[in-house]
Protein backbone atom coordinates (compact mmCIF):
# COMPACT_ATOMS: atom_id res chain seq x y z
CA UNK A 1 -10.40 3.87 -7.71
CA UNK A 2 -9.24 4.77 -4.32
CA UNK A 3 -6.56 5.71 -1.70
CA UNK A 4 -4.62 3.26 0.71
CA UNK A 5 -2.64 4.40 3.30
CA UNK A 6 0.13 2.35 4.94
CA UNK A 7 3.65 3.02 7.20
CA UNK A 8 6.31 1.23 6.53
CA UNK A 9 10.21 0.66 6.60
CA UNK A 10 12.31 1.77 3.58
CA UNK A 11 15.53 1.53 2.49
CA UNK A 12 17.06 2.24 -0.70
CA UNK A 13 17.97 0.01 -3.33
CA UNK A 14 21.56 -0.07 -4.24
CA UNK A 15 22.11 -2.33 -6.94
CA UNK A 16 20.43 -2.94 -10.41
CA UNK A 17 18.94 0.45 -10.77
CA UNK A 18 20.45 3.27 -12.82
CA UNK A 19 23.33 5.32 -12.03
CA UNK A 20 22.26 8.20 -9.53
CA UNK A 21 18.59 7.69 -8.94
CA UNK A 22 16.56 6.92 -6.14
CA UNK A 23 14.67 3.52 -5.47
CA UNK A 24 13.43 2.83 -2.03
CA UNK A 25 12.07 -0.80 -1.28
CA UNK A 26 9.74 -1.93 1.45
CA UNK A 27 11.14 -5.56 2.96
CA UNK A 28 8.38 -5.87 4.99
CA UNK A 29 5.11 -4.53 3.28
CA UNK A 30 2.70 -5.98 5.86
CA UNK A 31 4.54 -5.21 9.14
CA UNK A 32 1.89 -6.23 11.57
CA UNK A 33 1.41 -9.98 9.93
CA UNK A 34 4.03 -12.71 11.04
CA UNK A 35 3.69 -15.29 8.46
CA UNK A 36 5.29 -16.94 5.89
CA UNK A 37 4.81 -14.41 3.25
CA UNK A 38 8.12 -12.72 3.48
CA UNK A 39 9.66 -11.56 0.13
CA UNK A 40 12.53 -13.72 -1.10
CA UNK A 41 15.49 -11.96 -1.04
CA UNK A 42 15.82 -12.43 -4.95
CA UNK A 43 12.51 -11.00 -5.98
CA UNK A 44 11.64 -7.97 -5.26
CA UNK A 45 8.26 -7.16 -3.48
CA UNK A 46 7.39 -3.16 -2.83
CA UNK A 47 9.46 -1.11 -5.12
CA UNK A 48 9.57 2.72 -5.29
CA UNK A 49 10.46 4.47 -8.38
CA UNK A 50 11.33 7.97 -6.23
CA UNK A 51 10.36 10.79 -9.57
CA UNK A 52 12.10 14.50 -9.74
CA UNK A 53 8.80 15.80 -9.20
CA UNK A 54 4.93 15.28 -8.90
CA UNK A 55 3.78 13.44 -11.96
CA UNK A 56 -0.16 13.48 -13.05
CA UNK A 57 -1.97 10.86 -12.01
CA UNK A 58 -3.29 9.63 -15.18
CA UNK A 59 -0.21 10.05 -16.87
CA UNK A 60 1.54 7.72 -14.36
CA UNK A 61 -1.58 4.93 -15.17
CA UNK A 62 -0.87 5.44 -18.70
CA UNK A 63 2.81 5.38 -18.94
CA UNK A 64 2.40 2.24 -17.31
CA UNK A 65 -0.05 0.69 -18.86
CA UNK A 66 1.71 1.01 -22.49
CA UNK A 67 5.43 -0.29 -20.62
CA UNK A 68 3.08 -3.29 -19.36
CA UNK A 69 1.66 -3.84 -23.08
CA UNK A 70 4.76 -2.89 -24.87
CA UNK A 71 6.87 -5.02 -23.08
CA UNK A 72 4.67 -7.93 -22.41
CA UNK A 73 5.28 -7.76 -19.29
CA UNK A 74 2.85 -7.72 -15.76
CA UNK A 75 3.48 -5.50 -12.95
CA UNK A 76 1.35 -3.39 -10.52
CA UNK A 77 2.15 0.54 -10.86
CA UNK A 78 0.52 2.96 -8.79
CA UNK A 79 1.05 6.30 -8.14
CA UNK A 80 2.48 7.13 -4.57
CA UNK A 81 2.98 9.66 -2.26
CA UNK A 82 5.95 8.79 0.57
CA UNK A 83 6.43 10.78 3.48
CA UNK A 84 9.59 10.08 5.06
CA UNK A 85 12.48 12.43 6.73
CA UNK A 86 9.72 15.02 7.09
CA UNK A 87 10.41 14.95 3.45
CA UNK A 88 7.13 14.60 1.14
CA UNK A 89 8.44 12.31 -2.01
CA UNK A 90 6.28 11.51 -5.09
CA UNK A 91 7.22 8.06 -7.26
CA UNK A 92 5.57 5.24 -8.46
CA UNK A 93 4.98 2.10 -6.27
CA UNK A 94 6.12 -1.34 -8.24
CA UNK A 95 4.69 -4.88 -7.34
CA UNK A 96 4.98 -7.64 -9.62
CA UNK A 97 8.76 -7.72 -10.69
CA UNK A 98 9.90 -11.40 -11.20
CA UNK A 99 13.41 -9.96 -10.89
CA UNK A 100 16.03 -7.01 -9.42
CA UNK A 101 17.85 -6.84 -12.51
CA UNK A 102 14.54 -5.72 -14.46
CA UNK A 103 14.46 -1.99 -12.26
CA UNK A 104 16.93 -0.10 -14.46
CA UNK A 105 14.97 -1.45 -17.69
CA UNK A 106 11.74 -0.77 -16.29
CA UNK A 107 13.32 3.23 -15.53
CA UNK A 108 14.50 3.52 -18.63
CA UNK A 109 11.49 2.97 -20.42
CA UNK A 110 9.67 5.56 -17.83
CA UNK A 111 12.73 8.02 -18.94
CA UNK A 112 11.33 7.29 -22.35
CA UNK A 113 8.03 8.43 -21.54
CA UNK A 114 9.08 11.42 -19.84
CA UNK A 115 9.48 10.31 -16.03
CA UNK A 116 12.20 11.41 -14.18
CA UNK A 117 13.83 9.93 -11.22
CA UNK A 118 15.38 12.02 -8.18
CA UNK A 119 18.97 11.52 -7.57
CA UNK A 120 19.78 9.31 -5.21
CA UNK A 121 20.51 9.49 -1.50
CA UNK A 122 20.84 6.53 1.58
CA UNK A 123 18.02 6.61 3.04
CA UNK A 124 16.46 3.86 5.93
CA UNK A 125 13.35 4.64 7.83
CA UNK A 126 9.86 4.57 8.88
CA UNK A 127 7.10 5.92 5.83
CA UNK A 128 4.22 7.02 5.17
CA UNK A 129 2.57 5.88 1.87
CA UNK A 130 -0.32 6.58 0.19
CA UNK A 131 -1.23 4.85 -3.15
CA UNK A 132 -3.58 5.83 -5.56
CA UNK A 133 -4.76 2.69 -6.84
CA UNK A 134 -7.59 0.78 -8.39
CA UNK A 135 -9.32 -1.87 -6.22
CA UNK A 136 -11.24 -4.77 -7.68
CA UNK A 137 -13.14 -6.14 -4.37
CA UNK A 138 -15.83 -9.25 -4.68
CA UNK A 139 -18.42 -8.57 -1.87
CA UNK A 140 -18.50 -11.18 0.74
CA UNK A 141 -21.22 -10.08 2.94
CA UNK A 142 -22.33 -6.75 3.89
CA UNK A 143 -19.58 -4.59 4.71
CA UNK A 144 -17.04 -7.03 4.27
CA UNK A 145 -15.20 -7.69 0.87
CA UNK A 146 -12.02 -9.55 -0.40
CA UNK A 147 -9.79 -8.44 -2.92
CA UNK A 148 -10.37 -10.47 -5.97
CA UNK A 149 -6.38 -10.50 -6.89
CA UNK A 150 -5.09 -11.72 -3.71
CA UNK A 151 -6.35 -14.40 -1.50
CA UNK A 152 -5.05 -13.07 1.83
CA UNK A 153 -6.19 -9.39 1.54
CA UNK A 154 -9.95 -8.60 2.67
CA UNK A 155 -11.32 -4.90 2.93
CA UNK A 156 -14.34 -4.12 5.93
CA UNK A 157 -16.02 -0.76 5.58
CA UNK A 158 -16.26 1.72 8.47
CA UNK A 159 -18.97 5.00 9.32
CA UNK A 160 -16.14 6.48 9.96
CA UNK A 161 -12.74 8.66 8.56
CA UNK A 162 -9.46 8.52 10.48
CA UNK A 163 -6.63 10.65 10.59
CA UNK A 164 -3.37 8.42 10.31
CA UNK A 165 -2.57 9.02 14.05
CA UNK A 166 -5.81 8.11 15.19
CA UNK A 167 -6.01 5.06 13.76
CA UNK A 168 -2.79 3.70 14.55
CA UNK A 169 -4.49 4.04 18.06
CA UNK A 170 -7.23 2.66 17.02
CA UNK A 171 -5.71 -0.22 15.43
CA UNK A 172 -3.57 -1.36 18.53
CA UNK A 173 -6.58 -1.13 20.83
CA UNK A 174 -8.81 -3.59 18.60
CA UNK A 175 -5.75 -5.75 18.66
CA UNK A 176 -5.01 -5.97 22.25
CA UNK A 177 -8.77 -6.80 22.72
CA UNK A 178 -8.82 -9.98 20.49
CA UNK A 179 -7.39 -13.22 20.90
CA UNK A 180 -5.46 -13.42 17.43
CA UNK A 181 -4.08 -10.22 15.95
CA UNK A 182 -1.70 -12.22 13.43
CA UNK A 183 -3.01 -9.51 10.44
CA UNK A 184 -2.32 -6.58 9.20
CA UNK A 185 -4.34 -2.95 8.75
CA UNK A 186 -4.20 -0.33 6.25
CA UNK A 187 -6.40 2.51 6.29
CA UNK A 188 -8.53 3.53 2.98
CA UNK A 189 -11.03 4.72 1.08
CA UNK A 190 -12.96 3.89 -2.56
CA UNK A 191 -14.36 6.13 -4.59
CA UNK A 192 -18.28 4.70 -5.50
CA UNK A 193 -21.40 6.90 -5.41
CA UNK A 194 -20.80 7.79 -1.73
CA UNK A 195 -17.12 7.34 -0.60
CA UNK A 196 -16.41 3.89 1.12
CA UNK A 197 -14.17 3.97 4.04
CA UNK A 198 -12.09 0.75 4.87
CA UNK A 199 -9.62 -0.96 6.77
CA UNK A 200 -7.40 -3.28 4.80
CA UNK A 201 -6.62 -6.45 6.54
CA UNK A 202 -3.67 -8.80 5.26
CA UNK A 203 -3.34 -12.35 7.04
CA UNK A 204 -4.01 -16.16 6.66
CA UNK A 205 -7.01 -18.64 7.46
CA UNK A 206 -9.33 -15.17 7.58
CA UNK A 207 -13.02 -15.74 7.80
CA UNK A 208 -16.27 -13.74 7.50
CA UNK A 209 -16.99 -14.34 11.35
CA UNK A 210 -12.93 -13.08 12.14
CA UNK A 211 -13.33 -10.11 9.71
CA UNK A 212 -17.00 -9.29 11.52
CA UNK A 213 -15.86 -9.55 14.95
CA UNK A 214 -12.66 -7.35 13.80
CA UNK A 215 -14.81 -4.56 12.46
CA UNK A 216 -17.12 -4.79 15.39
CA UNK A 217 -13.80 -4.01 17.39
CA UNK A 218 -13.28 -1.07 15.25
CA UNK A 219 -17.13 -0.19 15.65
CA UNK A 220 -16.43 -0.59 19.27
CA UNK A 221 -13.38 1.76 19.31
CA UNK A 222 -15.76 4.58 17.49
CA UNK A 223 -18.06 4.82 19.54
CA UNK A 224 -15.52 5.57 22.56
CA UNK A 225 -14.16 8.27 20.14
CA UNK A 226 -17.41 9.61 19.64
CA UNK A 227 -18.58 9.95 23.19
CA UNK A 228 -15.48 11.71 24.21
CA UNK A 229 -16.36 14.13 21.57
CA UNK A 230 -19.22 14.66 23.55
């Protein structure tokens, strides 16, 4: 169980959800890859079930998890946090939706189990997300993992905890420093005995010696932090 924190653009949904409710989607979900791993524009990708109000965690993971079995259907739901507008919205973030036309079913059965959607509103703009989601990582050497249910996300754990500003910083200066920065960061952390902080890479043809050399950039970037503290 843990935290990821990403920014992205959103824009609302217009079409195939129910009448006067709020769904914002994500058209870009890793915005500092350029590949070939855009979403079609048939299939959804990032979904974002905007709710009336701040829903318990575990209820959200349960709801879910009974639509899922219920329905025979699979899907990734996650609780989510969206800060956008200077507006702090709570919802639940969708992955896995073969189809647009499947969003108004998939709120109505959350309406069945007591969600509630906010009405809706136009919105398009830059986002701050954090997900509350479960992680299932395979360790690939030390400090350096890969996510067991996708192939192009890895994880590399850092001594340290950024604030979202910071490592935006952070981020663009271990970029500029290394000859391919096709891949893109997310900042984290997992819950385990001792908290695990992480950066969240996305991107193709990723190795152990690219992911190394990337967190000894990060590792690089600390220390400067640190010394100015000084």
């Amino acid at each position: 169980m843990g935290i990821l924190h990403k920014e992205e653009t959103l824009q609302t949904v217009e079409h195939f959800i129910l009448q006067n409710t709020l769904v914002l989607e994500s058209l870009e979900p890793f915005p500092g890859y350029n590949g070939d791993n855009a979403p079609g524009i048939s299939k959804p990708d990032s979904l974002f079930l905007v709710t009336d109000k701040l829903y318990p965690i575990e209820d959200i993971f349960r709801i879910s998890q009974s639509i899922c079995t219920s329905r025979h259907i699979y899907l990734d739901a996650c609780p989510v946090d969206i800060f956008i507008h200077n507006t702090n919205l709570s919802g639940i973030r969708i992955k896995g939706l073969t189809s647009y036309a499947m969003i108004s079913e998939l709120q109505g059965c959350y309406i069945d189990k007591g969600i509630h959607f906010m009405k809706g509103k136009s919105m398009n703009a830059p986002g701050l997300i954090r997900i509350s989601k479960i992680f299932s990582l395979e360790s690939m050497e030390e400090n350096i993992y890969k996510d067991v249910d996708d192939d192009l996300i890895y994880y590399i754990s850092l001594p340290y905890h950024f604030n979202w500003n910071l490592f935006k910083t952070v981020t663009l200066n271990v970029k500029n420093n290394l000859d391919n920065s096709n891949f893109d960061c997310a900042l984290g952390f997992i819950y385990q005995k001792a908290i695990m902080e992480f950066v969240r890479i996305y991107g193709k043809h990723i190795d152990s010696k690219r992911l190394q050399l990337i967190r000894n950039k990060y590792l690089e970037e600390i220390r400067k932090i640190q010394e100015d503290m000084n």
